[in-house]
PDB file of N, CA and C in Angstrom:
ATOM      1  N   UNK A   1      -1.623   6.060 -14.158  1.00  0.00           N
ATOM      2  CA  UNK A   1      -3.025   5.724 -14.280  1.00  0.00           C
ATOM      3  C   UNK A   1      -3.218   5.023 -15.617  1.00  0.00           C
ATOM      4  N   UNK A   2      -3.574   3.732 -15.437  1.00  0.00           N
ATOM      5  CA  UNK A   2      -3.904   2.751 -17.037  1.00  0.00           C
ATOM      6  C   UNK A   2      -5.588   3.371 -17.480  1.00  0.00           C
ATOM      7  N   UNK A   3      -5.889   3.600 -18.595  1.00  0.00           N
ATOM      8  CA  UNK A   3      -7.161   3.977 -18.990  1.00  0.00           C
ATOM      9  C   UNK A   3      -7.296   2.769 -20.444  1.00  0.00           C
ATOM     10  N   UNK A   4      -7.896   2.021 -20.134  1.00  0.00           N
ATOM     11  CA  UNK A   4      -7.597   0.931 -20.819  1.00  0.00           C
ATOM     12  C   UNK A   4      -9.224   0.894 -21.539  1.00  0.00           C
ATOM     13  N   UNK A   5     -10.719   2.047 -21.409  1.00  0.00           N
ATOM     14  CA  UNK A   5     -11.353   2.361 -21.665  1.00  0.00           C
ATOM     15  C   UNK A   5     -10.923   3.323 -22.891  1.00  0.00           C
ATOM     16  N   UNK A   6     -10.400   4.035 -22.926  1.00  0.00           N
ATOM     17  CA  UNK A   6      -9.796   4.942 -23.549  1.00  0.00           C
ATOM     18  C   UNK A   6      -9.492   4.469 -24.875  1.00  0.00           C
ATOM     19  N   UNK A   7     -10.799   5.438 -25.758  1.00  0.00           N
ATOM     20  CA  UNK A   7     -11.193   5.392 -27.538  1.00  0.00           C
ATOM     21  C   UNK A   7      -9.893   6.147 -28.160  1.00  0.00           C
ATOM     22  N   UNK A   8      -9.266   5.870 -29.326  1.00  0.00           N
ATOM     23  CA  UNK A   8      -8.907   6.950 -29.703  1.00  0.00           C
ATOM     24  C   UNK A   8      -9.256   7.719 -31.244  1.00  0.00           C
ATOM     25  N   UNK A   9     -10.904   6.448 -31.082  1.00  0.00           N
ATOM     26  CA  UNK A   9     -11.669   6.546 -32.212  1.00  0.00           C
ATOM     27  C   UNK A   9     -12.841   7.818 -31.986  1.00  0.00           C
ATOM     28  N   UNK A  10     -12.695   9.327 -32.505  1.00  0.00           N
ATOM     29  CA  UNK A  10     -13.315  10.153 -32.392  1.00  0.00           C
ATOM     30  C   UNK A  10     -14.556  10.411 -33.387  1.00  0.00           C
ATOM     31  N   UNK A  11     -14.323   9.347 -34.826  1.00  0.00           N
ATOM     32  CA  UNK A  11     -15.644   9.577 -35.337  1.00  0.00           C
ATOM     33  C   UNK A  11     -16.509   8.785 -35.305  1.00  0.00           C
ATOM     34  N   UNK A  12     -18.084   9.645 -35.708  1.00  0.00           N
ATOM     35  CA  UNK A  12     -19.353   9.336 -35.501  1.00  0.00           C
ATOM     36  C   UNK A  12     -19.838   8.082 -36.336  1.00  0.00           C
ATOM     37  N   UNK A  13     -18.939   8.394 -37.563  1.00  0.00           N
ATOM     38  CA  UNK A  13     -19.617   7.230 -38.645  1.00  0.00           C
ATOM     39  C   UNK A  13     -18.455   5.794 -38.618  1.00  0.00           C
ATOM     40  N   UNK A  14     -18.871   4.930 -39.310  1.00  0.00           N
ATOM     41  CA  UNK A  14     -18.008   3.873 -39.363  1.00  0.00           C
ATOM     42  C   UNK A  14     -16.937   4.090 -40.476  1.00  0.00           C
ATOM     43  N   UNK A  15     -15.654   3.500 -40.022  1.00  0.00           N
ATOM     44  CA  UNK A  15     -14.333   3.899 -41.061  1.00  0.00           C
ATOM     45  C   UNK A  15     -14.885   2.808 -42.119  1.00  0.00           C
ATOM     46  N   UNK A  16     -14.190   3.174 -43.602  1.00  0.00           N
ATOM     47  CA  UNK A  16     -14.141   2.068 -44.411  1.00  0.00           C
ATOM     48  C   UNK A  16     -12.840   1.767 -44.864  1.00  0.00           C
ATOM     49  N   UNK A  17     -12.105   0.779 -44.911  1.00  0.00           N
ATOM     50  CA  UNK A  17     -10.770   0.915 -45.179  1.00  0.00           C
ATOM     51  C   UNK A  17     -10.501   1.048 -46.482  1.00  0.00           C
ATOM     52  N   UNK A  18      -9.145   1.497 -46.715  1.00  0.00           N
ATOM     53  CA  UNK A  18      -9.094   1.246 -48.371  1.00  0.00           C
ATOM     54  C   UNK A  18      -7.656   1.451 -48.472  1.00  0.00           C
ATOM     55  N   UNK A  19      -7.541   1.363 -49.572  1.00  0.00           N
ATOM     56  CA  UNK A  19      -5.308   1.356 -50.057  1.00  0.00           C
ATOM     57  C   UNK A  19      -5.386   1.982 -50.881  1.00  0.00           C
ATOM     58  N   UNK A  20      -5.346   3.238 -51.044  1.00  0.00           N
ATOM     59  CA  UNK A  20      -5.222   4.468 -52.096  1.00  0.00           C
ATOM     60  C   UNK A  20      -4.174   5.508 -52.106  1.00  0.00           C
ATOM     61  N   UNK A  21      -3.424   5.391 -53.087  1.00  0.00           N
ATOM     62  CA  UNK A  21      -2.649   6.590 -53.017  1.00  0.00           C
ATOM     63  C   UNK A  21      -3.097   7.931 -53.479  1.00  0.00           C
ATOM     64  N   UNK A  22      -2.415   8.743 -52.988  1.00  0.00           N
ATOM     65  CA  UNK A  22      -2.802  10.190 -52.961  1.00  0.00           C
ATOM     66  C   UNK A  22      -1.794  11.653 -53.362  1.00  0.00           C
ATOM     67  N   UNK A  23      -2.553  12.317 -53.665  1.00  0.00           N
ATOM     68  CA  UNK A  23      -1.178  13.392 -53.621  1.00  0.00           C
ATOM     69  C   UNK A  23      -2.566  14.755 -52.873  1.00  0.00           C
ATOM     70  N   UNK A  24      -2.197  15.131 -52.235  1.00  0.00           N
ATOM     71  CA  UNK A  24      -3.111  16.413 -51.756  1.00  0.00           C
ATOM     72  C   UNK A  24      -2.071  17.846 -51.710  1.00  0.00           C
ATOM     73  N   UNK A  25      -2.801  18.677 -52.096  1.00  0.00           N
ATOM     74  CA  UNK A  25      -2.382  20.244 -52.512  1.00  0.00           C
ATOM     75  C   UNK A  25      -2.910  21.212 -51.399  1.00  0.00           C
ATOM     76  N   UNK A  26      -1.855  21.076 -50.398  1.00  0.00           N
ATOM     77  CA  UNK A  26      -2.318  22.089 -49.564  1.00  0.00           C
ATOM     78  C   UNK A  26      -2.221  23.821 -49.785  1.00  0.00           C
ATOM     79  N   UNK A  27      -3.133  24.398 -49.221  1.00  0.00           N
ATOM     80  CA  UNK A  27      -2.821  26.095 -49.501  1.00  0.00           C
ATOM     81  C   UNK A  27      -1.099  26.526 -49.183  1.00  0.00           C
ATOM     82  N   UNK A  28      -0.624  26.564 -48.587  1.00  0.00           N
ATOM     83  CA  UNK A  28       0.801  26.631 -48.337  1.00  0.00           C
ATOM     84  C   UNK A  28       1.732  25.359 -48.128  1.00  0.00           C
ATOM     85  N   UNK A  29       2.953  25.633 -48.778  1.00  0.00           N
ATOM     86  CA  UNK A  29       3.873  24.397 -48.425  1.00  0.00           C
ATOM     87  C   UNK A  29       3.619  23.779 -50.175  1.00  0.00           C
ATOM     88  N   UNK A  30       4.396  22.685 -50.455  1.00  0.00           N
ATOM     89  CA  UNK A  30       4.629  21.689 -51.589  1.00  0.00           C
ATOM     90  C   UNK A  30       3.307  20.871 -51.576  1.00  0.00           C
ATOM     91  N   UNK A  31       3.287  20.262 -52.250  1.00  0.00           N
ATOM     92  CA  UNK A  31       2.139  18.672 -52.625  1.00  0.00           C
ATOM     93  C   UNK A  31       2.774  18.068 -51.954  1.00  0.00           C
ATOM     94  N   UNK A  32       2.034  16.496 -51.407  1.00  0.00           N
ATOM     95  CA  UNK A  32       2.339  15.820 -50.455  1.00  0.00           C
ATOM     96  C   UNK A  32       2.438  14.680 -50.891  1.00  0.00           C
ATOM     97  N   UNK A  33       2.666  13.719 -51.383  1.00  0.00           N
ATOM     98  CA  UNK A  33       2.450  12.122 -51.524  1.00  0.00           C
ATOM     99  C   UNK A  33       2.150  11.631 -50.456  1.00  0.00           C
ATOM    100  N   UNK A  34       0.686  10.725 -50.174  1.00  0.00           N
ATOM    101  CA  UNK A  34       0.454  10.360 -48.919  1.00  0.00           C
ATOM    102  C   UNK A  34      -0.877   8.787 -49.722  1.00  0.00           C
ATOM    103  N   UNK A  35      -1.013   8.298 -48.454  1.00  0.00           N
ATOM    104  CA  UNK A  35      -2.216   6.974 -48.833  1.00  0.00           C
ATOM    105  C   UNK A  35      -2.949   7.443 -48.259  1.00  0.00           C
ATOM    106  N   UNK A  36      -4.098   7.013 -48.988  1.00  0.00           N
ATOM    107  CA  UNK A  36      -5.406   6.991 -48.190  1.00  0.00           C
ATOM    108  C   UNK A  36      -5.787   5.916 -47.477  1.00  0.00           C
ATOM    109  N   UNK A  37      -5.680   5.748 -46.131  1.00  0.00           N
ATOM    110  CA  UNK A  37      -5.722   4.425 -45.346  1.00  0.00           C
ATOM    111  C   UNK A  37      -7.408   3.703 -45.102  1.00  0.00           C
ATOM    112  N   UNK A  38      -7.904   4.727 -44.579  1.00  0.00           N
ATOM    113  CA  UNK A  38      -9.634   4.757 -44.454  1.00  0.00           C
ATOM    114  C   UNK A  38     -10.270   6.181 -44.708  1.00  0.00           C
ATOM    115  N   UNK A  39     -12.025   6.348 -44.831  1.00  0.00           N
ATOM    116  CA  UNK A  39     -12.371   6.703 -44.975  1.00  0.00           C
ATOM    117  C   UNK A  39     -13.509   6.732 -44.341  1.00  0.00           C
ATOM    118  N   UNK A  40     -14.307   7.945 -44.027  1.00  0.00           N
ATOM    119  CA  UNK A  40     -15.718   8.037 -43.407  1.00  0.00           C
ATOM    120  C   UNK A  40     -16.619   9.321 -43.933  1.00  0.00           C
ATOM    121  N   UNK A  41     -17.751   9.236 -43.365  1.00  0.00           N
ATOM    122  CA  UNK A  41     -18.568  10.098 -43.862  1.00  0.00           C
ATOM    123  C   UNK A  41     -17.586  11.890 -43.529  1.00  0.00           C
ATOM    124  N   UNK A  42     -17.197  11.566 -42.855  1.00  0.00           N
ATOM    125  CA  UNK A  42     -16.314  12.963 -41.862  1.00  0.00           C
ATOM    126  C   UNK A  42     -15.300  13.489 -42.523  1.00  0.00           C
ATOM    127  N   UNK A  43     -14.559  12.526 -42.979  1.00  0.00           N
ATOM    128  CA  UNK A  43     -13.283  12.940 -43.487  1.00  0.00           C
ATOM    129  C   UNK A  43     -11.910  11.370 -44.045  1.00  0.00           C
ATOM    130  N   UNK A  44     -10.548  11.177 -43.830  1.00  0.00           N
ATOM    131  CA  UNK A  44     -10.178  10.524 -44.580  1.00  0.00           C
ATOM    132  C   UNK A  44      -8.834  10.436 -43.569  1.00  0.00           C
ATOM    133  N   UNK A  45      -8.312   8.895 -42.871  1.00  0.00           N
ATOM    134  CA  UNK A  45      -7.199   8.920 -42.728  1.00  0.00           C
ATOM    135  C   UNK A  45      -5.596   9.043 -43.519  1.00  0.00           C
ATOM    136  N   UNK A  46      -5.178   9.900 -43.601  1.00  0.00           N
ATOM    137  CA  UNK A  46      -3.942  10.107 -45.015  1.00  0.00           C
ATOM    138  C   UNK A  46      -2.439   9.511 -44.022  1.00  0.00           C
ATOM    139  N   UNK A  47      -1.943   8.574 -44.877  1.00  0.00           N
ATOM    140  CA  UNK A  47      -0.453   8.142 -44.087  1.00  0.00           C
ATOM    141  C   UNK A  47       0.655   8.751 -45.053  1.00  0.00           C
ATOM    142  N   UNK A  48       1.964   9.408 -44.983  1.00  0.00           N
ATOM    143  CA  UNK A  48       2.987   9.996 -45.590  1.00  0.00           C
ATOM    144  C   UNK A  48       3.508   8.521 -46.153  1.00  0.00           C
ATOM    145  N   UNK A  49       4.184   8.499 -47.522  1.00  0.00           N
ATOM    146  CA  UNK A  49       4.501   7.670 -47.795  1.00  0.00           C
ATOM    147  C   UNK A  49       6.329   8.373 -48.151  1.00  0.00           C
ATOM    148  N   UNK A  50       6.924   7.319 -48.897  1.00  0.00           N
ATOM    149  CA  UNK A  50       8.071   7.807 -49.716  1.00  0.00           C
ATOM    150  C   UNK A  50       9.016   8.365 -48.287  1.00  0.00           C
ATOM    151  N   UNK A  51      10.024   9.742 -48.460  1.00  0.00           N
ATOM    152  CA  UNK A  51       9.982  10.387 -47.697  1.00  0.00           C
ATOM    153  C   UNK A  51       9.534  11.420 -47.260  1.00  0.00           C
ATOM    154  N   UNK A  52       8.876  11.899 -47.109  1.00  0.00           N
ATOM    155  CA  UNK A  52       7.518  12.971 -46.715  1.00  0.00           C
ATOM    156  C   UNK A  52       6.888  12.462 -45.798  1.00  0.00           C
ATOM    157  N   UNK A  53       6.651  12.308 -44.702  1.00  0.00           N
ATOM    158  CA  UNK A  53       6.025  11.484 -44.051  1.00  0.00           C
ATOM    159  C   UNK A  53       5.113  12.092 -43.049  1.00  0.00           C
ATOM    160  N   UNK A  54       5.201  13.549 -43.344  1.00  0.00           N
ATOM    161  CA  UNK A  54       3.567  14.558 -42.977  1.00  0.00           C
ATOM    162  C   UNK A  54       3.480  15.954 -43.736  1.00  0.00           C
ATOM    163  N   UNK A  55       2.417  16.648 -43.428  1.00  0.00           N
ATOM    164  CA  UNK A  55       2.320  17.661 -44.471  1.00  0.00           C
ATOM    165  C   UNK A  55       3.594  18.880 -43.686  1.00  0.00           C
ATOM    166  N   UNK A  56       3.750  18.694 -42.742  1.00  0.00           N
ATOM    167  CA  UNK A  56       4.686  19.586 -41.955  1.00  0.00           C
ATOM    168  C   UNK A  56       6.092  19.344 -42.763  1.00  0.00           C
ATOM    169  N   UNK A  57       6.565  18.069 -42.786  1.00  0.00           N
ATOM    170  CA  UNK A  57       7.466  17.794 -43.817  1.00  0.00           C
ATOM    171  C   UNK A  57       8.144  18.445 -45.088  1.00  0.00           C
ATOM    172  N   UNK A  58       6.878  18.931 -45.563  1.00  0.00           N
ATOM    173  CA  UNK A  58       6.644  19.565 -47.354  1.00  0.00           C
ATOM    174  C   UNK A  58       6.035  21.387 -46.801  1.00  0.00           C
ATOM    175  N   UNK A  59       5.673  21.854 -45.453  1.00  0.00           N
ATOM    176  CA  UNK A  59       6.234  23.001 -45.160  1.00  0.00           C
ATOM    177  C   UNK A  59       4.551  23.670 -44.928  1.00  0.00           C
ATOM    178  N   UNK A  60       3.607  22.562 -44.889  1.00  0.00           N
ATOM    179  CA  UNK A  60       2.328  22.933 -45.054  1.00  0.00           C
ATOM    180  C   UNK A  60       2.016  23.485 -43.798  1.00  0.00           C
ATOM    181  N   UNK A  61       0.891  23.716 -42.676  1.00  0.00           N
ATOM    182  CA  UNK A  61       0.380  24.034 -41.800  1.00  0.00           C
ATOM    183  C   UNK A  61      -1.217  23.984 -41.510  1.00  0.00           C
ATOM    184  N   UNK A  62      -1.532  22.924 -42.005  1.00  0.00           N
ATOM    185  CA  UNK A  62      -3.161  22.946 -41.954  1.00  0.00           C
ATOM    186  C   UNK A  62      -3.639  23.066 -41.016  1.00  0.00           C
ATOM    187  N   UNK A  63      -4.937  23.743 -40.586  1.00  0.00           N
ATOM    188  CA  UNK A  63      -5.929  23.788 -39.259  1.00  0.00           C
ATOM    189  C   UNK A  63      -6.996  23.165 -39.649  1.00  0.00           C
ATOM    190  N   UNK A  64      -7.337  22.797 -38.538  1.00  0.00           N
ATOM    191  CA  UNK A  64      -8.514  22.475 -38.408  1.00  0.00           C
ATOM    192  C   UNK A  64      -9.876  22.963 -39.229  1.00  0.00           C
ATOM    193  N   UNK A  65     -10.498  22.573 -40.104  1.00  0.00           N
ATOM    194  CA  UNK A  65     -11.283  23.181 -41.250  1.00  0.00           C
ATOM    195  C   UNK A  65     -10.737  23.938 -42.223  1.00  0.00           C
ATOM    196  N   UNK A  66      -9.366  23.685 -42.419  1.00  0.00           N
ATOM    197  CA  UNK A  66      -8.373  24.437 -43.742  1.00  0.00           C
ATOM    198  C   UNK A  66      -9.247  23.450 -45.063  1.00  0.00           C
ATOM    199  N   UNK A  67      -9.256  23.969 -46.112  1.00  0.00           N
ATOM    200  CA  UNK A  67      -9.404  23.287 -47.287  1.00  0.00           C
ATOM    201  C   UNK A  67      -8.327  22.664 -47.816  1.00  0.00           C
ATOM    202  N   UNK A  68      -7.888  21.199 -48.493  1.00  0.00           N
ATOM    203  CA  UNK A  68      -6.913  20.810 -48.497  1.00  0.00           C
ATOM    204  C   UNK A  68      -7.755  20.148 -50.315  1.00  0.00           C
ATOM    205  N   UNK A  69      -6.937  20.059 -51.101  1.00  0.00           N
ATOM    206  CA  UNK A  69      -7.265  19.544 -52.470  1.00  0.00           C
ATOM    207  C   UNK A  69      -6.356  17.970 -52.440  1.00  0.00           C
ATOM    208  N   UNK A  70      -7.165  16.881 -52.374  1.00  0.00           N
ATOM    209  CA  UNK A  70      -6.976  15.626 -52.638  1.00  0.00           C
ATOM    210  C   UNK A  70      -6.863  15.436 -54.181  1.00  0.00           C
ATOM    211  N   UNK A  71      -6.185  14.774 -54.692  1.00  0.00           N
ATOM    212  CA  UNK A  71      -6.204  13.799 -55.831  1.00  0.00           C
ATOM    213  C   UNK A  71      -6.122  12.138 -55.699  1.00  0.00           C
ATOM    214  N   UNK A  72      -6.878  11.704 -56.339  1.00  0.00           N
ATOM    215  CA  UNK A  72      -6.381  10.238 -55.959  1.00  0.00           C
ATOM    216  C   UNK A  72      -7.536   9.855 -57.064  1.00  0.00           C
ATOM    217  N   UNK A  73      -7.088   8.176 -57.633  1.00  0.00           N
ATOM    218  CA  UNK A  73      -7.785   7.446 -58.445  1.00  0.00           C
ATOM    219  C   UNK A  73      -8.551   6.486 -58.368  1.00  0.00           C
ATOM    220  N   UNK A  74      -9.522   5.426 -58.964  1.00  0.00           N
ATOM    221  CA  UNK A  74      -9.660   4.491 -58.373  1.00  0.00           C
ATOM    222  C   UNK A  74     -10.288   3.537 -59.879  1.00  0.00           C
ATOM    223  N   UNK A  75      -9.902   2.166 -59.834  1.00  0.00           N
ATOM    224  CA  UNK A  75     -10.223   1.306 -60.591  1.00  0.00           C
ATOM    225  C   UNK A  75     -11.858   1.329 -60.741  1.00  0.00           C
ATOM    226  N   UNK A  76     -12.623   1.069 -61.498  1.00  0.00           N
ATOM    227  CA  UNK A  76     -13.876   1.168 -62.055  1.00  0.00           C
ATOM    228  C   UNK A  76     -14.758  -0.072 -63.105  1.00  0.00           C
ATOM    229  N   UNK A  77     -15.532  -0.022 -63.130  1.00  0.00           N
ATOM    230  CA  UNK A  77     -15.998  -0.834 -64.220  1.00  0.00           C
ATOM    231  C   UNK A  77     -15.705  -0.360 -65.615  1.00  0.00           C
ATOM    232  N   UNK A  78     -16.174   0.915 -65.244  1.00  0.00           N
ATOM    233  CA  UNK A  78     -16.369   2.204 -66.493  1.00  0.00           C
ATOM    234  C   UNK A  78     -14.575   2.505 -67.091  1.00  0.00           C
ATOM    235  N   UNK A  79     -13.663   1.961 -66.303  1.00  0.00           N
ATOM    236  CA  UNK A  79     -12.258   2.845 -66.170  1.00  0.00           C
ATOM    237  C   UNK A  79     -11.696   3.406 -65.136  1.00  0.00           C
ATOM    238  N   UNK A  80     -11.011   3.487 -64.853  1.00  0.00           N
ATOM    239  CA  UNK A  80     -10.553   4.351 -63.898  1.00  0.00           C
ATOM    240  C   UNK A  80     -11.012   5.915 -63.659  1.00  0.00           C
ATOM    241  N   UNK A  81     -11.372   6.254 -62.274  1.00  0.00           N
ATOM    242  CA  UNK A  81     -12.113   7.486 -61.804  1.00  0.00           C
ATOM    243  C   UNK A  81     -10.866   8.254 -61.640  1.00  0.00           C
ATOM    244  N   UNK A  82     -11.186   9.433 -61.648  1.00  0.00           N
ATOM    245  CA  UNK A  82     -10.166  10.348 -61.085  1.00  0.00           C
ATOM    246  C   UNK A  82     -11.193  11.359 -60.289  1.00  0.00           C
ATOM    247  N   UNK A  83     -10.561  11.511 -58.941  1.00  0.00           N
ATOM    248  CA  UNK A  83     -11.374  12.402 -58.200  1.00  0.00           C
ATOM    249  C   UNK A  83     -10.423  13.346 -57.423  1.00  0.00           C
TER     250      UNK A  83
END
């Protein structure tokens, strides 16, 4: 059966893209090196970079509404942000 209708875009808001690297600190498992690919009001597509190439990788196990600690930077007028 072709479903050629078939979203595999589940959020509400519009993505914004962006090229950010990242390191996120999950509750269990190592830190992750990952990009930040896009972004939305919802949440944040993360791609594994290097070799790590998911949080399962580095031994993590996130669920669904786990808290996960992002780091990442970004160029500024002011300087560079750190968030």
């Amino acid at each position: 059966v072709r479903r050629e209708s078939f979203s595999l875009n589940r959020r509400r808001f519009a993505r914004q893209p962006v090229s950010v690297s990242a390191l996120v600190h999950p509750a269990k498992g190592r830190s992750w090196l990952c990009g930040i690919r896009d972004f939305c009001q919802q949440g944040m597509m993360l791609t594994g970079s290097g070799t790590t190439r998911s949080l399962a990788a580095v031994g993590a196990d996130p669920r669904r509404g786990d808290q996960l600690a992002i780091h990442f930077s970004v160029p500024s007028p002011a300087g560079t942000r750190h968030f």
